[in-house]
C-alpha atoms as a PDB file:
ATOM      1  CA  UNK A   1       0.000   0.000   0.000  1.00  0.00           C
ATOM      2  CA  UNK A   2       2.648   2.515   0.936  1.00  0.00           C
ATOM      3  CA  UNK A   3       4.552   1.355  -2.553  1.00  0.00           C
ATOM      4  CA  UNK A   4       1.199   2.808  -4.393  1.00  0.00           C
ATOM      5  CA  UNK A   5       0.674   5.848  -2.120  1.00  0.00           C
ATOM      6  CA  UNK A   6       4.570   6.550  -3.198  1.00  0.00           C
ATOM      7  CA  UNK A   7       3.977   5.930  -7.050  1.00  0.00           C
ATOM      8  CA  UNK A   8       0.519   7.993  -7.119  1.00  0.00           C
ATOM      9  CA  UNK A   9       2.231  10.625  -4.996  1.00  0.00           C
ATOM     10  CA  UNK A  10       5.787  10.923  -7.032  1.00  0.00           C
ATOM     11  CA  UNK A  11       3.322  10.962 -10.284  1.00  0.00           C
ATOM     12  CA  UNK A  12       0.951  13.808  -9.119  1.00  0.00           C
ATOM     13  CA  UNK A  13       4.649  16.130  -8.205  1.00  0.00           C
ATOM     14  CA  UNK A  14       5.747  14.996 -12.137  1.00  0.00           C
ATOM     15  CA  UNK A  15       1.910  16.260 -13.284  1.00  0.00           C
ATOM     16  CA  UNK A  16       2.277  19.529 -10.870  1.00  0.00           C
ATOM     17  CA  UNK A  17       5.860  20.321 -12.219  1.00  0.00           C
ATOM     18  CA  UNK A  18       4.770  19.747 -15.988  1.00  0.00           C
ATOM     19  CA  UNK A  19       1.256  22.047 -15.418  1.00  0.00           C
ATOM     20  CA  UNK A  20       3.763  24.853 -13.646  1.00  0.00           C
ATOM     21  CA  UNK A  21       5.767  24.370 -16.159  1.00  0.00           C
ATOM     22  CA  UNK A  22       3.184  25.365 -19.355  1.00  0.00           C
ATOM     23  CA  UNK A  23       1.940  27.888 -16.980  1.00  0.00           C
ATOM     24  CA  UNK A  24       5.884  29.616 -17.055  1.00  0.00           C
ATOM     25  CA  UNK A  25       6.242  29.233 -20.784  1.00  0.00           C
ATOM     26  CA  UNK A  26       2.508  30.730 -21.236  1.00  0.00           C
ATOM     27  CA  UNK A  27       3.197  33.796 -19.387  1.00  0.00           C
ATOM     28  CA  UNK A  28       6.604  34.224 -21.276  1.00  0.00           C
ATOM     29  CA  UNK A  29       4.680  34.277 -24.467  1.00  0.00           C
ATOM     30  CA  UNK A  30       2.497  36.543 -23.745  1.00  0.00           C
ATOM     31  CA  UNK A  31       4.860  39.464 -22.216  1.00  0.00           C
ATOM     32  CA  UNK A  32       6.578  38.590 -25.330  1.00  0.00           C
ATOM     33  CA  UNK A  33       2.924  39.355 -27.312  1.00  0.00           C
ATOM     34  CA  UNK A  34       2.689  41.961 -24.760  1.00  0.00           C
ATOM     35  CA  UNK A  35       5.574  44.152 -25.607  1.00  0.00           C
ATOM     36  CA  UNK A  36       4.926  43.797 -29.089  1.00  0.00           C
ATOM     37  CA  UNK A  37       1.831  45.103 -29.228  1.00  0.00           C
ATOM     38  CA  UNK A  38       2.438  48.538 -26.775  1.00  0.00           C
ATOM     39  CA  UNK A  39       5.204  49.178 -29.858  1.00  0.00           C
ATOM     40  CA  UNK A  40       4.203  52.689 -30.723  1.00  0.00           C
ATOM     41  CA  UNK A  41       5.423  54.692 -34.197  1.00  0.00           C
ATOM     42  CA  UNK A  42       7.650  52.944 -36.744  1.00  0.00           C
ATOM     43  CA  UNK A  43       9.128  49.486 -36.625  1.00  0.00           C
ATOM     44  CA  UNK A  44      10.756  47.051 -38.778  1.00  0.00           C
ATOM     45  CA  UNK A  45      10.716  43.324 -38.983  1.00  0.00           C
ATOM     46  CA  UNK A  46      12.913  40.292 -40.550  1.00  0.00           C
ATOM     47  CA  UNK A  47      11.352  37.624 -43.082  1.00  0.00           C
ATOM     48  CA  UNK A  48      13.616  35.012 -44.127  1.00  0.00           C
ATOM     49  CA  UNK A  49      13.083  31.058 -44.749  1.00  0.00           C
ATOM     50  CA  UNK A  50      14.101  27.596 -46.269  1.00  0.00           C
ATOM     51  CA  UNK A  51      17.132  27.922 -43.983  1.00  0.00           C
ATOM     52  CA  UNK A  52      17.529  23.499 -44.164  1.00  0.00           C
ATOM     53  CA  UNK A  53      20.770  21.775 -44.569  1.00  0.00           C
ATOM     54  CA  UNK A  54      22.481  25.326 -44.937  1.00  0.00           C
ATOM     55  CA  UNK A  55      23.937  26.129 -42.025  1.00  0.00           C
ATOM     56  CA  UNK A  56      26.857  28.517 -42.651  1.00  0.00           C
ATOM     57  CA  UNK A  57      24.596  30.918 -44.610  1.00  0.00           C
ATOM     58  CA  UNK A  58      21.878  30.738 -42.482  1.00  0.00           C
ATOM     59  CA  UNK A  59      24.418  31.923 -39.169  1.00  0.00           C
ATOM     60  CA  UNK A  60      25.359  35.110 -41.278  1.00  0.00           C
ATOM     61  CA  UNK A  61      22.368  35.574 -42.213  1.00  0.00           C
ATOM     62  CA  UNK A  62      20.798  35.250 -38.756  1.00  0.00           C
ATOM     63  CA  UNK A  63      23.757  37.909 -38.001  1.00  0.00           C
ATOM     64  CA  UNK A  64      23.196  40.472 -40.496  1.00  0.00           C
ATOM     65  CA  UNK A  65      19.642  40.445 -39.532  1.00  0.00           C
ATOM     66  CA  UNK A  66      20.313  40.897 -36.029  1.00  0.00           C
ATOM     67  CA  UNK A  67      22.572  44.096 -36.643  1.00  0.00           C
ATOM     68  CA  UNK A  68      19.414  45.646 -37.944  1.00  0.00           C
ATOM     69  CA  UNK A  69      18.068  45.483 -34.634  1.00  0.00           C
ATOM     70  CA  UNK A  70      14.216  44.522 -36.074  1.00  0.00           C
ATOM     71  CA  UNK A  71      11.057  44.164 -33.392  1.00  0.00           C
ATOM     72  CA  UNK A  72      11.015  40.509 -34.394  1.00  0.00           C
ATOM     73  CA  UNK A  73      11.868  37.986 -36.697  1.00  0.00           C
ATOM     74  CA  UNK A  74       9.525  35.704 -38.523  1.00  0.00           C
ATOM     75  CA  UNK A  75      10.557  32.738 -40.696  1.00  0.00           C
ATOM     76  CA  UNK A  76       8.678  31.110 -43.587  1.00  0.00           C
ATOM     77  CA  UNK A  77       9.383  27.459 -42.755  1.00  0.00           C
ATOM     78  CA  UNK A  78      12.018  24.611 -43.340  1.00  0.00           C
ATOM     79  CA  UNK A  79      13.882  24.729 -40.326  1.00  0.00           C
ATOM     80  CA  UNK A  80      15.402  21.751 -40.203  1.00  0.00           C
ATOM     81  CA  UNK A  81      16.097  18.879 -43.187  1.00  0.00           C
ATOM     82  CA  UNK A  82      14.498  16.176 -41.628  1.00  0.00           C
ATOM     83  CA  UNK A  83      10.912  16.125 -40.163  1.00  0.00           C
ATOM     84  CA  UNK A  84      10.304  14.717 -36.700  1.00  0.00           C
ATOM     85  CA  UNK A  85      14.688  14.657 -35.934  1.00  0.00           C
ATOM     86  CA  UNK A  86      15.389  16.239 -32.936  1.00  0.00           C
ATOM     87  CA  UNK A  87      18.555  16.196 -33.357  1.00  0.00           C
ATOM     88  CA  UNK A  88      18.141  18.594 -36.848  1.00  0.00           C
ATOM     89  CA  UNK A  89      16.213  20.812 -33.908  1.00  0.00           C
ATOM     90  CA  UNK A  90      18.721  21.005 -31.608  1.00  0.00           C
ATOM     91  CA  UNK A  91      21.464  22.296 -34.352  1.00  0.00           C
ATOM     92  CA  UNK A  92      18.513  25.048 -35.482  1.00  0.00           C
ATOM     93  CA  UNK A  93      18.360  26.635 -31.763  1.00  0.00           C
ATOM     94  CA  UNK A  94      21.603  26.407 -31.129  1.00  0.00           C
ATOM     95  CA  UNK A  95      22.320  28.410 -34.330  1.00  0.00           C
ATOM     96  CA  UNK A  96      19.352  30.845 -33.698  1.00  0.00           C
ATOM     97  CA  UNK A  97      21.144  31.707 -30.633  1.00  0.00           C
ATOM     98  CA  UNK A  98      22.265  35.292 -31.586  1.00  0.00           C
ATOM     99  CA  UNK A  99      18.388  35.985 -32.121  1.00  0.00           C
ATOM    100  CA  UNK A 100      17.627  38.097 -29.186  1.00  0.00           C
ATOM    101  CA  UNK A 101      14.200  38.935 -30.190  1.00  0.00           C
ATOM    102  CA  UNK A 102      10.776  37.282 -30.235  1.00  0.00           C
ATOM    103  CA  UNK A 103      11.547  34.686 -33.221  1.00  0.00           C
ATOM    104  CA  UNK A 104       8.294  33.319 -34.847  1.00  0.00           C
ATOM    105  CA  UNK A 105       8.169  30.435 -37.293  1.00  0.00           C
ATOM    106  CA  UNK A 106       5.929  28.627 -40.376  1.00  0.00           C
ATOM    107  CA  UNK A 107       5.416  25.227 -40.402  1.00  0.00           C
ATOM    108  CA  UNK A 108       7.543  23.834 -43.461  1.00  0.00           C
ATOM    109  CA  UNK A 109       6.997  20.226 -45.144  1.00  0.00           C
ATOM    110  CA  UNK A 110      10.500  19.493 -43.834  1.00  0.00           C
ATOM    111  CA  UNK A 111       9.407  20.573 -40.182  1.00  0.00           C
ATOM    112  CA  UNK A 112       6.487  18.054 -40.064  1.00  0.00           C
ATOM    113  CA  UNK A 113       4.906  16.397 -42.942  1.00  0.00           C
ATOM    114  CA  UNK A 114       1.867  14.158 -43.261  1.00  0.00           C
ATOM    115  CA  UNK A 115       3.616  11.442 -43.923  1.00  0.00           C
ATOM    116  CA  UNK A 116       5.998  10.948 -40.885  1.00  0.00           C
ATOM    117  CA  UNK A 117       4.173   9.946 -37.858  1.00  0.00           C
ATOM    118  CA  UNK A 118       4.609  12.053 -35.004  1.00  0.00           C
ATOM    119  CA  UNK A 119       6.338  14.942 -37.005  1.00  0.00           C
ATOM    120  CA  UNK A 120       3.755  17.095 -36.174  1.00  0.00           C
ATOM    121  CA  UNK A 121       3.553  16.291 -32.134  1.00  0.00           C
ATOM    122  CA  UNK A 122       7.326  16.732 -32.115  1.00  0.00           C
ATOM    123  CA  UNK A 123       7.059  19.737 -34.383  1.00  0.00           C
ATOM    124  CA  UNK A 124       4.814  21.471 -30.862  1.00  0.00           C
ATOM    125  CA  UNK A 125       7.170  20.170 -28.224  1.00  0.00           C
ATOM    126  CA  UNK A 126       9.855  22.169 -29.387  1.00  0.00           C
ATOM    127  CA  UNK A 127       8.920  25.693 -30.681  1.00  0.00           C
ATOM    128  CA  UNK A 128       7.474  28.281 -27.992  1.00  0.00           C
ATOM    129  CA  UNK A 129       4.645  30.119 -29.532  1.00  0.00           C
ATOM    130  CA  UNK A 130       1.301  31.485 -29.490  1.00  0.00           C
ATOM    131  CA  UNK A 131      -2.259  29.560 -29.559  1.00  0.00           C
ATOM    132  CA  UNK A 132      -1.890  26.143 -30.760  1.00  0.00           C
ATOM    133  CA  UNK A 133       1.689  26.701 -32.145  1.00  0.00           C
ATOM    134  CA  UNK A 134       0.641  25.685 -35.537  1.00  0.00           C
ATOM    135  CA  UNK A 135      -1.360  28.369 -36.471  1.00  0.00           C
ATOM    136  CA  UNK A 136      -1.844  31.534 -34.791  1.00  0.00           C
ATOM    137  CA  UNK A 137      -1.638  35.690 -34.952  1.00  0.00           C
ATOM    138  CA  UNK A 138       0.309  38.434 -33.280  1.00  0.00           C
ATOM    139  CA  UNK A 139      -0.026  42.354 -33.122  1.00  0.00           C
ATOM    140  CA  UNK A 140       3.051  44.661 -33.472  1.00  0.00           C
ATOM    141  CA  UNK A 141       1.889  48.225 -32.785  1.00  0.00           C
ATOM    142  CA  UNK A 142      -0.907  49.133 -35.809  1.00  0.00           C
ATOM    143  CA  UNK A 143      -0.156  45.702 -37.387  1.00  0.00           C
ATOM    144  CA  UNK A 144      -1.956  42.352 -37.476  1.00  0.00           C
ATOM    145  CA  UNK A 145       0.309  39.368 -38.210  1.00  0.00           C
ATOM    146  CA  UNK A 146      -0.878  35.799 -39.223  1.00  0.00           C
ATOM    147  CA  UNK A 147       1.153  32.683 -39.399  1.00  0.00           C
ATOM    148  CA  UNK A 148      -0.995  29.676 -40.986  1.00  0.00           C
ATOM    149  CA  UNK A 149       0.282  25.991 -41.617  1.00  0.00           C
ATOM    150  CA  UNK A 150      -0.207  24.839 -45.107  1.00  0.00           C
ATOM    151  CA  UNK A 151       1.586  21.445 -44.093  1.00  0.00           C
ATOM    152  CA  UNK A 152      -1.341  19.912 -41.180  1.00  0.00           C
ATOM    153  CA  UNK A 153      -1.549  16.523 -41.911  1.00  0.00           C
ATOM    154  CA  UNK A 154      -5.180  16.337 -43.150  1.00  0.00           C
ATOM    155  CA  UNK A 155      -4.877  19.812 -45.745  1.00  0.00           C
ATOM    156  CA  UNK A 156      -1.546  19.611 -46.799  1.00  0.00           C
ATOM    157  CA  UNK A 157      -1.210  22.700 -49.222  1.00  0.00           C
ATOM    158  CA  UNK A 158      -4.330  23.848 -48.261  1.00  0.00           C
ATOM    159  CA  UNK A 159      -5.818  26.591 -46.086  1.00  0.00           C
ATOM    160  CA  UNK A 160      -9.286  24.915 -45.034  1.00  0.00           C
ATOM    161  CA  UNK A 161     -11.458  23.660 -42.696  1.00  0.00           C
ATOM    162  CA  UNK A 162     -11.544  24.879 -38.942  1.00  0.00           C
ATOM    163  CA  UNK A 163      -8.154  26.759 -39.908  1.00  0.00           C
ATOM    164  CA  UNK A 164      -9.906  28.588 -42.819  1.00  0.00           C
ATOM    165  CA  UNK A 165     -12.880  29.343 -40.565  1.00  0.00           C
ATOM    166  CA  UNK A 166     -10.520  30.587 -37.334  1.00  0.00           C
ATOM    167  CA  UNK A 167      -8.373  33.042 -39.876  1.00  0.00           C
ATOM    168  CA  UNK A 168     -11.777  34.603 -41.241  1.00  0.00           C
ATOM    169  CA  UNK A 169     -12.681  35.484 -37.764  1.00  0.00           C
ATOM    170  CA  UNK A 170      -9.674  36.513 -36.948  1.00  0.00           C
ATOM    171  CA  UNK A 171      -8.982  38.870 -39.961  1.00  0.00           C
ATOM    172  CA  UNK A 172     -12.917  40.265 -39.700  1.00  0.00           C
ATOM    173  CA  UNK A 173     -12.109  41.120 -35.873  1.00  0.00           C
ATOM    174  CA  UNK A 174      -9.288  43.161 -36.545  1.00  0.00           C
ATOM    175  CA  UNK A 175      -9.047  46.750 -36.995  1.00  0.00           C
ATOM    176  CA  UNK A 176      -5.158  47.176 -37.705  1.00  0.00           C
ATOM    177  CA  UNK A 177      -3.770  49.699 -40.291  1.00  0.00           C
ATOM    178  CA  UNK A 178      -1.821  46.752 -41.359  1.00  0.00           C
ATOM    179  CA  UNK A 179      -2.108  43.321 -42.250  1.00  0.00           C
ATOM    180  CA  UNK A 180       0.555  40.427 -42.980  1.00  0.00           C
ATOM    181  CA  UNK A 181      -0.034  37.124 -43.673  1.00  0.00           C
ATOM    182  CA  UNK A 182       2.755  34.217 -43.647  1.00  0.00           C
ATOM    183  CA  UNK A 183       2.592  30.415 -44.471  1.00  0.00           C
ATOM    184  CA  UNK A 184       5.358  27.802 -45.948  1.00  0.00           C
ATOM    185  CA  UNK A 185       3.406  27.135 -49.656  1.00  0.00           C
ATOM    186  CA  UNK A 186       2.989  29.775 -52.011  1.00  0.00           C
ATOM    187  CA  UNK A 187       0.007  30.897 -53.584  1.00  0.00           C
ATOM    188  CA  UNK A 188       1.157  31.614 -56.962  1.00  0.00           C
ATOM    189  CA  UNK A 189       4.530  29.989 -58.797  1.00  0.00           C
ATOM    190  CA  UNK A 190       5.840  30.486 -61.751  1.00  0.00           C
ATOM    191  CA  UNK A 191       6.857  27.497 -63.879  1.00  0.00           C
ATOM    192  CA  UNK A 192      10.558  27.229 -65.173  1.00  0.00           C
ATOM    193  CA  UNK A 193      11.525  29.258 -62.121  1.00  0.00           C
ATOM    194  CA  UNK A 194      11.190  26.889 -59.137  1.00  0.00           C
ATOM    195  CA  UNK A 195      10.758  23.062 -58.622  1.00  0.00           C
ATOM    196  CA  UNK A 196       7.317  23.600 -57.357  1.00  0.00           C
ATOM    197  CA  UNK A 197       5.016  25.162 -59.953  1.00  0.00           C
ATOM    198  CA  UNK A 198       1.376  23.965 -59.911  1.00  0.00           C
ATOM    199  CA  UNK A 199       2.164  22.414 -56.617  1.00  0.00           C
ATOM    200  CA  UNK A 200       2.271  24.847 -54.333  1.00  0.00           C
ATOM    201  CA  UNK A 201      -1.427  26.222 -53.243  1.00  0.00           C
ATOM    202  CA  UNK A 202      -2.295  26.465 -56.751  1.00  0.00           C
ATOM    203  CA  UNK A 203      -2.189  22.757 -56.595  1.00  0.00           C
ATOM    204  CA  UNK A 204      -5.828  23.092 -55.369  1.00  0.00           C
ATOM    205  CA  UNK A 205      -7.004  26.690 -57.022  1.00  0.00           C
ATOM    206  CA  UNK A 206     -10.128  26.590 -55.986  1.00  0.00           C
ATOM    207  CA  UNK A 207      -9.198  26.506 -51.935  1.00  0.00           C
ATOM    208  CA  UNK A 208      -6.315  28.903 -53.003  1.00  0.00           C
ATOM    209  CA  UNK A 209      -8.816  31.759 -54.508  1.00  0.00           C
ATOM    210  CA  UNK A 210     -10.986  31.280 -51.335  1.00  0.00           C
ATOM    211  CA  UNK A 211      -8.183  31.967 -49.354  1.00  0.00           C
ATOM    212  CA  UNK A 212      -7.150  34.928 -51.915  1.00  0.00           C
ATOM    213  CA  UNK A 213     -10.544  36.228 -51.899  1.00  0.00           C
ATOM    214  CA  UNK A 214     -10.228  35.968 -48.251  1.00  0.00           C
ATOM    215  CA  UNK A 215      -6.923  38.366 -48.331  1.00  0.00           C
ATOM    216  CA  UNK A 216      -8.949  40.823 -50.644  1.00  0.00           C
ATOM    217  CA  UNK A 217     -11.814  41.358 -48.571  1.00  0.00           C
ATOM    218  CA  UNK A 218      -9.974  42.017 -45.165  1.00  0.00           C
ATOM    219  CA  UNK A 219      -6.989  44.108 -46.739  1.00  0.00           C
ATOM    220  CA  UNK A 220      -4.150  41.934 -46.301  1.00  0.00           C
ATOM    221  CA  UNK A 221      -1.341  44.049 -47.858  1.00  0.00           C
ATOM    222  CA  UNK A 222       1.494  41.366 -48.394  1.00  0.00           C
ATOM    223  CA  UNK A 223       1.299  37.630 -48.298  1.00  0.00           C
ATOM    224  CA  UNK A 224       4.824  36.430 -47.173  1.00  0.00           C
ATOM    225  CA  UNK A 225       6.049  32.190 -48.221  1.00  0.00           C
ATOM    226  CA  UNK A 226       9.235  30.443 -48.881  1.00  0.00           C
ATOM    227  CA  UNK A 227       9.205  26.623 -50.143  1.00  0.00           C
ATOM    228  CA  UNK A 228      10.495  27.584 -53.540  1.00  0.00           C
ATOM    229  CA  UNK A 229      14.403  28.365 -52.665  1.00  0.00           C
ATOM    230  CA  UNK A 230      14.446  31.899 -54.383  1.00  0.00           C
ATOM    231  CA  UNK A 231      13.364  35.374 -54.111  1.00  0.00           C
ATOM    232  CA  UNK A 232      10.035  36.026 -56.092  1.00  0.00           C
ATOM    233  CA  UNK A 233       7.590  39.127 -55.892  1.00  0.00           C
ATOM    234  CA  UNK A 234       4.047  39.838 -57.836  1.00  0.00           C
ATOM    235  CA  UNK A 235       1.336  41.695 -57.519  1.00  0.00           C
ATOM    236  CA  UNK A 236      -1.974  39.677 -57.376  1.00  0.00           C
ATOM    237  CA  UNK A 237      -5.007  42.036 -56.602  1.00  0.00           C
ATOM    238  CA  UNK A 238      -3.187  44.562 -55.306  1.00  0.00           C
ATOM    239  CA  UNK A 239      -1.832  42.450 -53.060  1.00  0.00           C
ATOM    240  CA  UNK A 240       1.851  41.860 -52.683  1.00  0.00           C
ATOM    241  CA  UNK A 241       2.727  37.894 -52.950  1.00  0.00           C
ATOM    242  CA  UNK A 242       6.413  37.486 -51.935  1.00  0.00           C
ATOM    243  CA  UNK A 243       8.774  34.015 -52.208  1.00  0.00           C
ATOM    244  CA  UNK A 244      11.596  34.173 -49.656  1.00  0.00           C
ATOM    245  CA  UNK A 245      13.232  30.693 -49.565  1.00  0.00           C
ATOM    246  CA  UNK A 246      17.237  32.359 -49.637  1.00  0.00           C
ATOM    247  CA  UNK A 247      17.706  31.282 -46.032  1.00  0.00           C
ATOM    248  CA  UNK A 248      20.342  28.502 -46.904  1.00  0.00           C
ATOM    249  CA  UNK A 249      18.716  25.156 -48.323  1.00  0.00           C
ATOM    250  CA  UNK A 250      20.042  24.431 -51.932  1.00  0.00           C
ATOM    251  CA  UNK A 251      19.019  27.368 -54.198  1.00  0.00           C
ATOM    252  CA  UNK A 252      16.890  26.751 -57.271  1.00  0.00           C
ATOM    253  CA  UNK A 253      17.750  28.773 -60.032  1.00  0.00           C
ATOM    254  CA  UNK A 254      20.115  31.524 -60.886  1.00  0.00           C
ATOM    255  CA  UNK A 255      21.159  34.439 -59.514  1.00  0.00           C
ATOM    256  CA  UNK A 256      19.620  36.976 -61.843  1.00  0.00           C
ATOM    257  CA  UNK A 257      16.305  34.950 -61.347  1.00  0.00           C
ATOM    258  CA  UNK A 258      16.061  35.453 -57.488  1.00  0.00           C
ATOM    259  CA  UNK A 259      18.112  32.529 -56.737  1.00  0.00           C
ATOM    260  CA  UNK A 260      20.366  34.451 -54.185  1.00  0.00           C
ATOM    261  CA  UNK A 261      20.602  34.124 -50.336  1.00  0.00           C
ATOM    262  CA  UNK A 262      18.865  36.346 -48.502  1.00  0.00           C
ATOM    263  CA  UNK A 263      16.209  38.024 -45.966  1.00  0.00           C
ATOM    264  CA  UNK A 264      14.103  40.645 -46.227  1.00  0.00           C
ATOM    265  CA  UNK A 265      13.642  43.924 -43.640  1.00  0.00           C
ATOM    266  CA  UNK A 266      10.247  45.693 -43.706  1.00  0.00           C
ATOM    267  CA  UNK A 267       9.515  49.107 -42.422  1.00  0.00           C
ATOM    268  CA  UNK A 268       6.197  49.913 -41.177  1.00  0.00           C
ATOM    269  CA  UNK A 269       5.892  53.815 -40.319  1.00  0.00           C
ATOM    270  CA  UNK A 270       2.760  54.343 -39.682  1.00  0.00           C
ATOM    271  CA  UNK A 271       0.203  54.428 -42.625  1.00  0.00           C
ATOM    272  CA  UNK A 272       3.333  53.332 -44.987  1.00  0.00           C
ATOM    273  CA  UNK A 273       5.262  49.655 -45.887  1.00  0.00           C
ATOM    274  CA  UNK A 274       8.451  49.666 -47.296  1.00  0.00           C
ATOM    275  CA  UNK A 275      11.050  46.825 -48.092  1.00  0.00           C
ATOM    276  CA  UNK A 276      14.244  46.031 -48.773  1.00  0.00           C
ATOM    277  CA  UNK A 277      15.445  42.429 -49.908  1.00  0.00           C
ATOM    278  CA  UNK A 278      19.284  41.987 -48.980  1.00  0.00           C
ATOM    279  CA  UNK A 279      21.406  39.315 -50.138  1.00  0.00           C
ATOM    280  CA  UNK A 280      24.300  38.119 -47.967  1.00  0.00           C
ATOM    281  CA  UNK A 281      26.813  40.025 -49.167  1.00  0.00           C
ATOM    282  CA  UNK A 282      24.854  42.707 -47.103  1.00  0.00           C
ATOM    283  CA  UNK A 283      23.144  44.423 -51.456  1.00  0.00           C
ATOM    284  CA  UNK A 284      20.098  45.250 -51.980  1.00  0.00           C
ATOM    285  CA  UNK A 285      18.770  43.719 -54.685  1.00  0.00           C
ATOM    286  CA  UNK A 286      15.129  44.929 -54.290  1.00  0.00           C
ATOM    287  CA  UNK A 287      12.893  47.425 -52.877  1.00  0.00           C
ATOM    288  CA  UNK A 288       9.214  47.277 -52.526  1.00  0.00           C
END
């Protein structure tokens, strides 16, 4: 009897220091959100993504982004090669060290991916961020921010369902100047320039011009992906669609064609955006 009493009691201190635990790392996110949002006047922000299996570019360019001293940092997915290895994981944080600022990621098909069990789960257990980690939103001053996940294991390359349903609500309740939208799978490719055309979001256009006609009704200024490993920009009804996959993973085309290394610093000051995309030679080779 005494052996039980000991096991129940040594397993209700494991569930207490677990609960206190989530409790900590809730209330760190949310001084994190907190600070954010009391940001007042002009700010800036880094985009960057497809870091994978390039680790020297990706320190310098987690270094030259720092030195800019942005608000935040948010990446467009492919962390790390392989989906589900922790070990990939613990190379990425211990490389995203010098960020000293509130880091937000995409969920990229090398991150988790439908088809490797348990990705997903393990995907959760080791990032620190808002609502259910997958999908979720963040205000910076007069800014909404929205990270989807076009990678969930039932809707892969799609934005449907109870996550289609949650961003509508979530756009139509917001009254920000500006808003920015972010996910690993582009909406629009452009074939002969990536390895991805036509299956991407436009893989299922129908779902994809919901989810555009979404971004048109609620003013989403700029729609922010990587997955192709280039730098691509267009204009789709009036709304600026932007590829940032430079972050290090094997580029996909040449270097007049946006296959450079890079990130991307944007300037919001007050009713204005303004970018600058800067290759790792510290050029820039666009503004927008």
């Amino acid at each position: 009897m005494m052996k039980k009493r000991t096991y129940i009691a040594a397993l209700l201190a494991v569930i207490l220091s677990i609960s206190v635990s989530f409790a900590a790392q809730d209330q760190q996110i949310q001084q994190k959100l907190a600070v954010l949002e009391a940001i007042q006047g002009k700010f800036t922000f880094i985009v960057l993504g497809d870091n994978r299996s390039g680790d020297d570019i990706y320190r310098k360019l987690v270094s030259q982004a720092m030195a800019r001293t942005p608000a935040f940092i948010v990446n467009t997915g492919d962390l790390i090669a392989t989906p589900g290895n922790k070990e990939d994981w613990a190379k990425f944080w211990e490389m995203s060290k010098p960020i000293s600022v509130s880091y937000f990621l995409t969920v990229g098909n090398h991150d988790a991916h439908p088809k490797v069990l348990g990705s997903e789960k393990i995907y959760k257990e080791q990032v620190d961020l808002p609502g259910n980690e997958l999908y979720y939103s963040f205000v910076a001053g007069n800014s909404l921010f929205v990270v989807l996940d076009s990678c969930l294991d039932d809707q892969g390359k799609k934005i449907t369902g109870e996550q289609y349903t949650w961003l509508e609500n979530v756009l139509a309740s917001s009254d920000k100047k500006h808003k920015f939208a972010f996910l690993h799978h582009p909406l629009y490719t452009e074939p002969g320039k990536g390895h991805h055309a036509g299956d991407s979001l436009d893989k299922h256009p129908v779902e994809r011009d919901r989810l555009e006609a979404l971004f048109i009704k609620y003013k989403v200024e700029a729609v922010f992906a990587g997955h192709e490993h280039l730098y691509q920009r267009k204009t789709v009804d009036n709304i600026m669609h932007v590829i940032t996959g430079g972050g290090g993973a094997p580029l996909y085309t040449k270097d007049e064609a946006g296959g450079f290394n890079h990130y991307i610093l944007v300037t919001v000051d007050g009713y204005t955006t303004s970018a600058e995309v800067i290759d790792i030679n510290g050029k820039v080779r666009d503004r927008f």
